[in-house]
PDB file of N, CA and C in Angstrom:
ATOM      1  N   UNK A   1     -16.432  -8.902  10.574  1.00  0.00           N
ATOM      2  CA  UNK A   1     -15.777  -8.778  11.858  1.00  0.00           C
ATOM      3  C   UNK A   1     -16.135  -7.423  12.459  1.00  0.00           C
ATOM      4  N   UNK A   2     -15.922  -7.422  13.791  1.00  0.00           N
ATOM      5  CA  UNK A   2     -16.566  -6.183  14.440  1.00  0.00           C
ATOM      6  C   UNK A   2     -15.349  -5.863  15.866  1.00  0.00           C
ATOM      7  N   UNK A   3     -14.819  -4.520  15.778  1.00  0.00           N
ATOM      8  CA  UNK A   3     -13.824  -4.731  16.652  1.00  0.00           C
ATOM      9  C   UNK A   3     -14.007  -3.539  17.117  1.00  0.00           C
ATOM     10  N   UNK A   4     -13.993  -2.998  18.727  1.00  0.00           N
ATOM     11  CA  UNK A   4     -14.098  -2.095  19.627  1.00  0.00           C
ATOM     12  C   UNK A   4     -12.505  -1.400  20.211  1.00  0.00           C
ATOM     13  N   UNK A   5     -12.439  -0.398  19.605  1.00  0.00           N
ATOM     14  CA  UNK A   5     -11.164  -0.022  20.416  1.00  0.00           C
ATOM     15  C   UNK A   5     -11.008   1.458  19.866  1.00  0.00           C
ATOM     16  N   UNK A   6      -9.640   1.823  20.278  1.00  0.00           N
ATOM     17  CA  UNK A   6      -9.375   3.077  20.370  1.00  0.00           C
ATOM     18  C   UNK A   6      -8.569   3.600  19.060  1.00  0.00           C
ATOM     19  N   UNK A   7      -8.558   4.439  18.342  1.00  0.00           N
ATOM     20  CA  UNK A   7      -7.576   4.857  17.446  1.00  0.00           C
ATOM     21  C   UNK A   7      -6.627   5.553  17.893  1.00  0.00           C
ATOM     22  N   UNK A   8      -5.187   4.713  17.525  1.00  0.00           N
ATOM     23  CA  UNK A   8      -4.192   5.466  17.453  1.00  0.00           C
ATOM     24  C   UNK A   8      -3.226   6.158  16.489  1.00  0.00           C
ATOM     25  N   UNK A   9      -3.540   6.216  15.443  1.00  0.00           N
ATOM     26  CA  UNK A   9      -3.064   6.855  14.426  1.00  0.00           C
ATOM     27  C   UNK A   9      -3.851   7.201  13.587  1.00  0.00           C
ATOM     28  N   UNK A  10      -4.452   8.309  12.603  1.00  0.00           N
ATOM     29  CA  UNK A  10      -4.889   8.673  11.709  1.00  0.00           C
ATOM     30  C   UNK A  10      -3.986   9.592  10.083  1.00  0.00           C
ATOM     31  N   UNK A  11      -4.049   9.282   9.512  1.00  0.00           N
ATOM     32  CA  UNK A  11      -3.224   9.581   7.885  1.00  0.00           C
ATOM     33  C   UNK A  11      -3.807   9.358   6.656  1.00  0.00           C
ATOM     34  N   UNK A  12      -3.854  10.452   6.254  1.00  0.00           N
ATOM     35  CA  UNK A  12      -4.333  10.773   4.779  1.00  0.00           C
ATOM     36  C   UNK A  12      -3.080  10.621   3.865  1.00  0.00           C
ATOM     37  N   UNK A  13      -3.548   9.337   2.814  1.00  0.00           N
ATOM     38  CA  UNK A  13      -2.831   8.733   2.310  1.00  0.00           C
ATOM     39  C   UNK A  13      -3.333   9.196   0.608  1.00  0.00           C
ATOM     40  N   UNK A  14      -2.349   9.607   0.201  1.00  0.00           N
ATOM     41  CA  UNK A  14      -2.633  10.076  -1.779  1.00  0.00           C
ATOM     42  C   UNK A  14      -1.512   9.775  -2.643  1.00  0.00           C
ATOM     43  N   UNK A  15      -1.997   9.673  -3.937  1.00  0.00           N
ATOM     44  CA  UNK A  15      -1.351   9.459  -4.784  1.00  0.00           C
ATOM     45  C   UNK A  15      -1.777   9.219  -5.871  1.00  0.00           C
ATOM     46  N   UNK A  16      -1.255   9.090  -7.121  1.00  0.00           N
ATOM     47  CA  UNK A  16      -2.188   8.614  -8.751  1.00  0.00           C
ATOM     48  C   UNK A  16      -2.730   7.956  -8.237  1.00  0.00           C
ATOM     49  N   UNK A  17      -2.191   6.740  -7.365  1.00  0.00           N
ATOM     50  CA  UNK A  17      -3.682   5.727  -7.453  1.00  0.00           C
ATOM     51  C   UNK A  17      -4.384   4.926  -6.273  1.00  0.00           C
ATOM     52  N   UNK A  18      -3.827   5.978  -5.049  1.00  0.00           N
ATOM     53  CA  UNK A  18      -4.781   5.919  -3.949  1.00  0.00           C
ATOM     54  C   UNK A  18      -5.336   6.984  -3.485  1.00  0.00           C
ATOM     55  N   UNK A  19      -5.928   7.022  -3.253  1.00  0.00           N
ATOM     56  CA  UNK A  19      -6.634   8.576  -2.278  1.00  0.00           C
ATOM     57  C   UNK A  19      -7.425   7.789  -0.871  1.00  0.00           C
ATOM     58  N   UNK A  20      -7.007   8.288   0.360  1.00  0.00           N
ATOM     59  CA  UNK A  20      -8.048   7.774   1.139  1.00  0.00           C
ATOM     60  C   UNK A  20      -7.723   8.277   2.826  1.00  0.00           C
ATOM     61  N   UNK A  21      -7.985   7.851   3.491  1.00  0.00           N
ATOM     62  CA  UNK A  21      -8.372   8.258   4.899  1.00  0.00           C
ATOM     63  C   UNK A  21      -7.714   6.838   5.780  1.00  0.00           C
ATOM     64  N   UNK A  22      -6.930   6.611   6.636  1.00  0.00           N
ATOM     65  CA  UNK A  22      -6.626   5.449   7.063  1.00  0.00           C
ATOM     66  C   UNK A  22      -6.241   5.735   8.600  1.00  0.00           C
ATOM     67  N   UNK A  23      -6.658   4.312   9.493  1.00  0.00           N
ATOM     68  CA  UNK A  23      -6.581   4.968  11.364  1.00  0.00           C
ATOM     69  C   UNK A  23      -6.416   3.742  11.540  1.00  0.00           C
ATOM     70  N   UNK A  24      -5.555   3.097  12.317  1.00  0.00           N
ATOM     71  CA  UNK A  24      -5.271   1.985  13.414  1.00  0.00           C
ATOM     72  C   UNK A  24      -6.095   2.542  14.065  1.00  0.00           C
ATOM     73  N   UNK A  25      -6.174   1.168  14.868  1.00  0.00           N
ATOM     74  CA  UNK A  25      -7.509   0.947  15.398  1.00  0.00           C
ATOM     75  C   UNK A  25      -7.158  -0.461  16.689  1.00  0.00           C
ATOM     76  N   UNK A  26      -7.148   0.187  17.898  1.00  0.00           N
ATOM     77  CA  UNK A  26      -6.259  -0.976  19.032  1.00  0.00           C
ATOM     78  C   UNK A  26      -7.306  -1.180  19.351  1.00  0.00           C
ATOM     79  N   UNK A  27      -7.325  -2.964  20.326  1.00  0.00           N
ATOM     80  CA  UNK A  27      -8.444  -3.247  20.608  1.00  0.00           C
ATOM     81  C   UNK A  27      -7.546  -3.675  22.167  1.00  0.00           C
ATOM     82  N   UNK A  28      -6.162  -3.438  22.880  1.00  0.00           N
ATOM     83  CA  UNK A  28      -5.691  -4.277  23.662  1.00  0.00           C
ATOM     84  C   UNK A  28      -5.349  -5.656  23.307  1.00  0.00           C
ATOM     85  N   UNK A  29      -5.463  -6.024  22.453  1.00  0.00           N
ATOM     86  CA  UNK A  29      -4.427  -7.440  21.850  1.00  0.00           C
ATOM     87  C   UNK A  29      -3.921  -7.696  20.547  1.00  0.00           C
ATOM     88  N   UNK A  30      -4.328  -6.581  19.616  1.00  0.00           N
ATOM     89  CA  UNK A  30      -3.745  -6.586  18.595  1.00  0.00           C
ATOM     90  C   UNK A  30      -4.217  -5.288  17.918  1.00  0.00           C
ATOM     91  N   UNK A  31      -3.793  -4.784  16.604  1.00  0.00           N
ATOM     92  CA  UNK A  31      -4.434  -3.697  15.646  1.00  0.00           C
ATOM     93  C   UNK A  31      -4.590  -3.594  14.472  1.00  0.00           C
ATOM     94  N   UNK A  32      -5.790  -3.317  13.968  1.00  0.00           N
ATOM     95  CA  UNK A  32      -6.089  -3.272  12.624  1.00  0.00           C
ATOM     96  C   UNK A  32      -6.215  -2.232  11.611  1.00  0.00           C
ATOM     97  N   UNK A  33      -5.685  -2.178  10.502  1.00  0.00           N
ATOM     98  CA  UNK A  33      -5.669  -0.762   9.782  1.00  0.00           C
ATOM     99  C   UNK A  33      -6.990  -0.723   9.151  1.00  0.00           C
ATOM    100  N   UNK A  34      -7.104   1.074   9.350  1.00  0.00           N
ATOM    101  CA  UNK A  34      -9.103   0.706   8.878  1.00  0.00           C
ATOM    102  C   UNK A  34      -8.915   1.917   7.651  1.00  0.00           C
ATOM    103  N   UNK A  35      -9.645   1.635   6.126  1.00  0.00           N
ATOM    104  CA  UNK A  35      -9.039   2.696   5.790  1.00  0.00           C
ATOM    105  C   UNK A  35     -10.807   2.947   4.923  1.00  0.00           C
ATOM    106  N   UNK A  36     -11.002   4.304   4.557  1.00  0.00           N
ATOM    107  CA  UNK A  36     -11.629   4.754   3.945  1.00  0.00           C
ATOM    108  C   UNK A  36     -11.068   5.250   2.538  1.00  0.00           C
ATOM    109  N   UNK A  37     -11.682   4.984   1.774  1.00  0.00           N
ATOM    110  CA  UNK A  37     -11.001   4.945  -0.092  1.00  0.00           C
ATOM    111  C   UNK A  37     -11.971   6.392  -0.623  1.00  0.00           C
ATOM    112  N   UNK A  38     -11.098   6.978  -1.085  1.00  0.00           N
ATOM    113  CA  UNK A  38     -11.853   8.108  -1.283  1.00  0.00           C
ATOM    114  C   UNK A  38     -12.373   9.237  -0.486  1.00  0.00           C
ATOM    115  N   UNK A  39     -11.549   9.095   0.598  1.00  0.00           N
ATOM    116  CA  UNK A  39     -11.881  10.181   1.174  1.00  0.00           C
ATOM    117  C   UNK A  39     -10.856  10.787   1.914  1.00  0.00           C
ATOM    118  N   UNK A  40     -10.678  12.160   2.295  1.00  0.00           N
ATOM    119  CA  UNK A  40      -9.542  13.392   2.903  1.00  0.00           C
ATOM    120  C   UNK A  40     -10.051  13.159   4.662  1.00  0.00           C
ATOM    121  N   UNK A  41     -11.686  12.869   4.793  1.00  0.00           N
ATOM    122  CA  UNK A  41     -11.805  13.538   6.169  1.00  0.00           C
ATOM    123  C   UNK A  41     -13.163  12.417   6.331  1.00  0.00           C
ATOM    124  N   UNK A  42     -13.258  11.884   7.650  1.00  0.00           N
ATOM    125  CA  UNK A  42     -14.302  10.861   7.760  1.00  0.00           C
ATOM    126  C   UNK A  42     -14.694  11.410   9.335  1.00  0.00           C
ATOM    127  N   UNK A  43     -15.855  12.117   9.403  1.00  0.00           N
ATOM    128  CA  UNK A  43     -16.538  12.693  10.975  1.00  0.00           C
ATOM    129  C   UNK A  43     -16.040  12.139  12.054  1.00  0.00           C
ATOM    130  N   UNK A  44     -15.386  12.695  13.161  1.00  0.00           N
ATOM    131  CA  UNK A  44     -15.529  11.899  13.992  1.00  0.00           C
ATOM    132  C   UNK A  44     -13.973  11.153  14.407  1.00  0.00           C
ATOM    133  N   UNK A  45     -13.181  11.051  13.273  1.00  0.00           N
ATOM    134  CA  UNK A  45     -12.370  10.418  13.721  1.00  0.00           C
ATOM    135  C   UNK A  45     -11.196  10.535  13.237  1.00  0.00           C
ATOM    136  N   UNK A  46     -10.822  10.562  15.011  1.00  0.00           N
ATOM    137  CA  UNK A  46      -9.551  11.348  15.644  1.00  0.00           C
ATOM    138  C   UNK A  46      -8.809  10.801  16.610  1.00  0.00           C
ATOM    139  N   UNK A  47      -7.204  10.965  16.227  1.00  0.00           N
ATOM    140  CA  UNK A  47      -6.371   9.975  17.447  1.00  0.00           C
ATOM    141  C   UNK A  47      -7.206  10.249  18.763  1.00  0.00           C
ATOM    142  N   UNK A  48      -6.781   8.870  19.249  1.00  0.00           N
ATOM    143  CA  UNK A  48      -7.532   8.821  20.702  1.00  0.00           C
ATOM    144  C   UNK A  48      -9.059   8.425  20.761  1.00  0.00           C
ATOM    145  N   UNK A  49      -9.515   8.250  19.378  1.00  0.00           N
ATOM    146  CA  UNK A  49     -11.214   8.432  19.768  1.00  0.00           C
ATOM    147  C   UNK A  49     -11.836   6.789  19.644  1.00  0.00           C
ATOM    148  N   UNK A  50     -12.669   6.666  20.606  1.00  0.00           N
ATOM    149  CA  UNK A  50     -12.921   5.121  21.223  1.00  0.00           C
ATOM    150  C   UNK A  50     -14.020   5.237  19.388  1.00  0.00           C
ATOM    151  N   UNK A  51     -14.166   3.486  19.066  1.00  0.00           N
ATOM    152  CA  UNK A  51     -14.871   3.612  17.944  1.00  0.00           C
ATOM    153  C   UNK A  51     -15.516   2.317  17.862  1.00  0.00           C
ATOM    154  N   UNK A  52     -16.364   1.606  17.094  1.00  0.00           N
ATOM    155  CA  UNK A  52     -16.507  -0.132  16.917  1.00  0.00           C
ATOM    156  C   UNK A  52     -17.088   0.511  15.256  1.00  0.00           C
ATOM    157  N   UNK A  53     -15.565  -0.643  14.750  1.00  0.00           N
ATOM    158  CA  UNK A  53     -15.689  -0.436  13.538  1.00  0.00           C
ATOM    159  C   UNK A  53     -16.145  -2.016  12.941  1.00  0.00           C
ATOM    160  N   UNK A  54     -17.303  -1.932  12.070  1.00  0.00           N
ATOM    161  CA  UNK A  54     -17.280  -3.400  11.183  1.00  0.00           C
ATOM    162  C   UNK A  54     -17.260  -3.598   9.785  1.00  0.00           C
ATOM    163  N   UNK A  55     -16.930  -4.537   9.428  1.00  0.00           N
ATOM    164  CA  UNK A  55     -16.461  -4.817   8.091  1.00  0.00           C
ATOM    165  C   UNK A  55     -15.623  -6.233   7.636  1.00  0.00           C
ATOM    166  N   UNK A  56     -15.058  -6.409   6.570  1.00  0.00           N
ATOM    167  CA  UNK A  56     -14.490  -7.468   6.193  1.00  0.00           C
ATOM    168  C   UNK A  56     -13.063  -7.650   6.345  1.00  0.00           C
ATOM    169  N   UNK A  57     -12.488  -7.915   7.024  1.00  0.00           N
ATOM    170  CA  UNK A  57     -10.787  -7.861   7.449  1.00  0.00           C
ATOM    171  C   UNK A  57      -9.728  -8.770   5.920  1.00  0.00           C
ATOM    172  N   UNK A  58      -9.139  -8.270   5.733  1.00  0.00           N
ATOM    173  CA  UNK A  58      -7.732  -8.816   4.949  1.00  0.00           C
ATOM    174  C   UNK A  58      -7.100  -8.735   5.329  1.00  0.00           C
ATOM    175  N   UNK A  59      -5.875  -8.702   4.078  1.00  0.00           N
ATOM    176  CA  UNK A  59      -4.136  -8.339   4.768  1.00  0.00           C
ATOM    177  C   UNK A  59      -3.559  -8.092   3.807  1.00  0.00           C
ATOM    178  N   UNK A  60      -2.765  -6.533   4.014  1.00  0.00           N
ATOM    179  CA  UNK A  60      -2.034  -5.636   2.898  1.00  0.00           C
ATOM    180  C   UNK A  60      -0.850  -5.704   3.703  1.00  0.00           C
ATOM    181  N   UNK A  61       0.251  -5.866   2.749  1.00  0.00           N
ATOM    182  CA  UNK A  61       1.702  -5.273   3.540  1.00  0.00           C
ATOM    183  C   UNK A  61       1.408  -6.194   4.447  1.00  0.00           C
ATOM    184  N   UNK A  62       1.047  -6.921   4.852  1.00  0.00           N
ATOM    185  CA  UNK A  62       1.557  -8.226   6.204  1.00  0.00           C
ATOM    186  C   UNK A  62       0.510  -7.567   7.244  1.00  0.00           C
ATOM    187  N   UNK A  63       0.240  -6.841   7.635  1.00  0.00           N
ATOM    188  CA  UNK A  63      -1.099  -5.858   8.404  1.00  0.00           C
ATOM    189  C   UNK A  63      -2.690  -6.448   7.881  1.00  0.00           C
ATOM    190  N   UNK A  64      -3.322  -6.239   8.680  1.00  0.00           N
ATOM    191  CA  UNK A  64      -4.998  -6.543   8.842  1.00  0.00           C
ATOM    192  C   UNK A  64      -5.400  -5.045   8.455  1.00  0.00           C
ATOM    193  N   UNK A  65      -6.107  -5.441   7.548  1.00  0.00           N
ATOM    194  CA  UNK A  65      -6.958  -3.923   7.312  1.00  0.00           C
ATOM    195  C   UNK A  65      -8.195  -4.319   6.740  1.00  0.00           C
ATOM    196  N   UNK A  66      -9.099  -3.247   6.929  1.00  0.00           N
ATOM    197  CA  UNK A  66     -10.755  -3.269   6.817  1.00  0.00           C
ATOM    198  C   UNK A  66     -10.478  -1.836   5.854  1.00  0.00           C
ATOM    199  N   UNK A  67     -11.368  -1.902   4.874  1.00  0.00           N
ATOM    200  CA  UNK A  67     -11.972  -1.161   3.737  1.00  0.00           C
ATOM    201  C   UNK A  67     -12.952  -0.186   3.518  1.00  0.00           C
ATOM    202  N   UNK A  68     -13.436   0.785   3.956  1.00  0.00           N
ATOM    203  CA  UNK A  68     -14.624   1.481   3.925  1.00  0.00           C
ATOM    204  C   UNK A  68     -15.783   0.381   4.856  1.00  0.00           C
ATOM    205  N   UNK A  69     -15.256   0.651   6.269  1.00  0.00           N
ATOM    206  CA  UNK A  69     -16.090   0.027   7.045  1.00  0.00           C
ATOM    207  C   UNK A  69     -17.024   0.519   8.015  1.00  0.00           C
ATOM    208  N   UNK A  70     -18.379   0.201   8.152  1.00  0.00           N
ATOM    209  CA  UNK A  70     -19.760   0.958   9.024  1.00  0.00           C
ATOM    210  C   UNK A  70     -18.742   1.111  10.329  1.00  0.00           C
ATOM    211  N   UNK A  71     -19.186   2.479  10.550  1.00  0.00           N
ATOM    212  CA  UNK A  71     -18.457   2.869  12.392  1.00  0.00           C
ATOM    213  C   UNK A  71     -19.621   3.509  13.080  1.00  0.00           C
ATOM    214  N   UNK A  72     -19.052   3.167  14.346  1.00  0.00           N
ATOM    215  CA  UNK A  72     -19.892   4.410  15.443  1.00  0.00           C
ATOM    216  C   UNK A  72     -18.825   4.666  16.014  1.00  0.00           C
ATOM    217  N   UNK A  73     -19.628   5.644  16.590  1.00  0.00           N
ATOM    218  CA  UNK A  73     -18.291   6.554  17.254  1.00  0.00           C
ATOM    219  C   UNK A  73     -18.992   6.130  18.712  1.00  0.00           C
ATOM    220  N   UNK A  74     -18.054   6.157  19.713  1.00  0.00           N
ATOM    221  CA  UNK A  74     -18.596   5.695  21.101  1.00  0.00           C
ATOM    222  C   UNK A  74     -17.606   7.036  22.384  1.00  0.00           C
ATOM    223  N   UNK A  75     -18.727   7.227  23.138  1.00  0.00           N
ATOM    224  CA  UNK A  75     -18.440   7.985  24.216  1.00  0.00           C
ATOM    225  C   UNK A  75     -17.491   7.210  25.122  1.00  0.00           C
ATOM    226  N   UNK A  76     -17.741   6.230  25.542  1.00  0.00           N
ATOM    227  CA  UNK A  76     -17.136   5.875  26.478  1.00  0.00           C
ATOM    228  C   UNK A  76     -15.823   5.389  26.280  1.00  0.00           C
ATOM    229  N   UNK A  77     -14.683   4.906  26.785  1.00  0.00           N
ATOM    230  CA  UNK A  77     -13.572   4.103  26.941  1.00  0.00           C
ATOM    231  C   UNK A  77     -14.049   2.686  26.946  1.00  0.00           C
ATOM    232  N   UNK A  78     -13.918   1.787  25.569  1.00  0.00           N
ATOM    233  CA  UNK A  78     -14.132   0.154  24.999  1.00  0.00           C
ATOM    234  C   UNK A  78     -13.114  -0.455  26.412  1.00  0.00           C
ATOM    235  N   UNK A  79     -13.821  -1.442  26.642  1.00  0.00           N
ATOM    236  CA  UNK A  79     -13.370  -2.760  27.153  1.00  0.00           C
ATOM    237  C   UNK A  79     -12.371  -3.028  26.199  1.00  0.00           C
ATOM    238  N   UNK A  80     -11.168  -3.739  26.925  1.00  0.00           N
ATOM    239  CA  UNK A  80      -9.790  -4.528  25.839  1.00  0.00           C
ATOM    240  C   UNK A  80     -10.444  -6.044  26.008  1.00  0.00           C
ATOM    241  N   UNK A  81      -9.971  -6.367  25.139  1.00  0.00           N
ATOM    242  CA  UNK A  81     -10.276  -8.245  25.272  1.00  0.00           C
ATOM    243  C   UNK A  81      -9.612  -8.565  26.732  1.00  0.00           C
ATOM    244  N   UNK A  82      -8.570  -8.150  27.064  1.00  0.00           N
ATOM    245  CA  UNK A  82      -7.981  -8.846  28.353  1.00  0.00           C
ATOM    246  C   UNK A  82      -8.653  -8.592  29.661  1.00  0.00           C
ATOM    247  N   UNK A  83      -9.483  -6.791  29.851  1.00  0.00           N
ATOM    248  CA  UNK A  83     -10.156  -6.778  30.306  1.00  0.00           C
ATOM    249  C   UNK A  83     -11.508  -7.513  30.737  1.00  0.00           C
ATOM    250  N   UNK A  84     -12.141  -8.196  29.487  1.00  0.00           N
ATOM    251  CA  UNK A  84     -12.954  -8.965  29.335  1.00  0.00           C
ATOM    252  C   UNK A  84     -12.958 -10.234  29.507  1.00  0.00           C
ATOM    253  N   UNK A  85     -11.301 -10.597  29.502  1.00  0.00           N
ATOM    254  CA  UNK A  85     -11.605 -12.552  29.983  1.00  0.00           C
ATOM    255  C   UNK A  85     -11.271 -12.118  31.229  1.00  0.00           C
ATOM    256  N   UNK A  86     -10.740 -11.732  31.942  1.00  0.00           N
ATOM    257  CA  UNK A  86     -10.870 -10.999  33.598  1.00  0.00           C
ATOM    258  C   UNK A  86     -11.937 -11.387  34.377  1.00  0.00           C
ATOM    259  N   UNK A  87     -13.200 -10.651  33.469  1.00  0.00           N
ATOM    260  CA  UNK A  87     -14.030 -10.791  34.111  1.00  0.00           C
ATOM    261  C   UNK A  87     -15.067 -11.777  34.342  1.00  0.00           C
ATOM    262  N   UNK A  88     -14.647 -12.616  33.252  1.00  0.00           N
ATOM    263  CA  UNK A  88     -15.026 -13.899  33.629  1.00  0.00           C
ATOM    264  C   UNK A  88     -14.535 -15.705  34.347  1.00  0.00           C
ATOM    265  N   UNK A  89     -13.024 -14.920  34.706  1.00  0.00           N
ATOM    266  CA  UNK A  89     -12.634 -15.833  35.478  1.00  0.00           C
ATOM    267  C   UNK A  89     -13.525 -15.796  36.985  1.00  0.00           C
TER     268      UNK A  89
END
């Protein structure tokens, strides 16, 4: 799965037996928790920062989350899905 949107939360999450890096991730119709395993600090990303993250989606705690997933970081402000069926009416 491949999803374009903005992060709104970022938290470094530890313990005996997690360590990792974790950011919601809004797309305008829903949000997915994206987390990096093993890591304190991942370039780039910071509340507010537009991103298209991909990877394999599950579900922890009742939430959608992606696992150490390929990102780019994007300049611009992502299209929301609602924006996008808009424009094709």
């Amino acid at each position: 799965m491949t999803l374009t949107g903005r992060v709104r939360t970022v938290l470094t999450c530890g313990g005996e037996d997690f360590l990792g890096l974790t950011a919601e991730v809004f797309d305008g119709t829903g949000a997915v928790e994206v987390c990096w395993l093993g890591r304190r600090i991942v370039p780039g990303i910071d509340t507010g920062r537009c991103l298209r993250v991909t990877g394999r989606v599950g579900v922890r705690h009742g939430h959608k989350i992606m696992f150490n997933p390929r990102y780019e970081l994007l300049d611009e402000q992502p299209r929301t899905a609602v924006e996008e069926s808009r424009d094709r009416v």
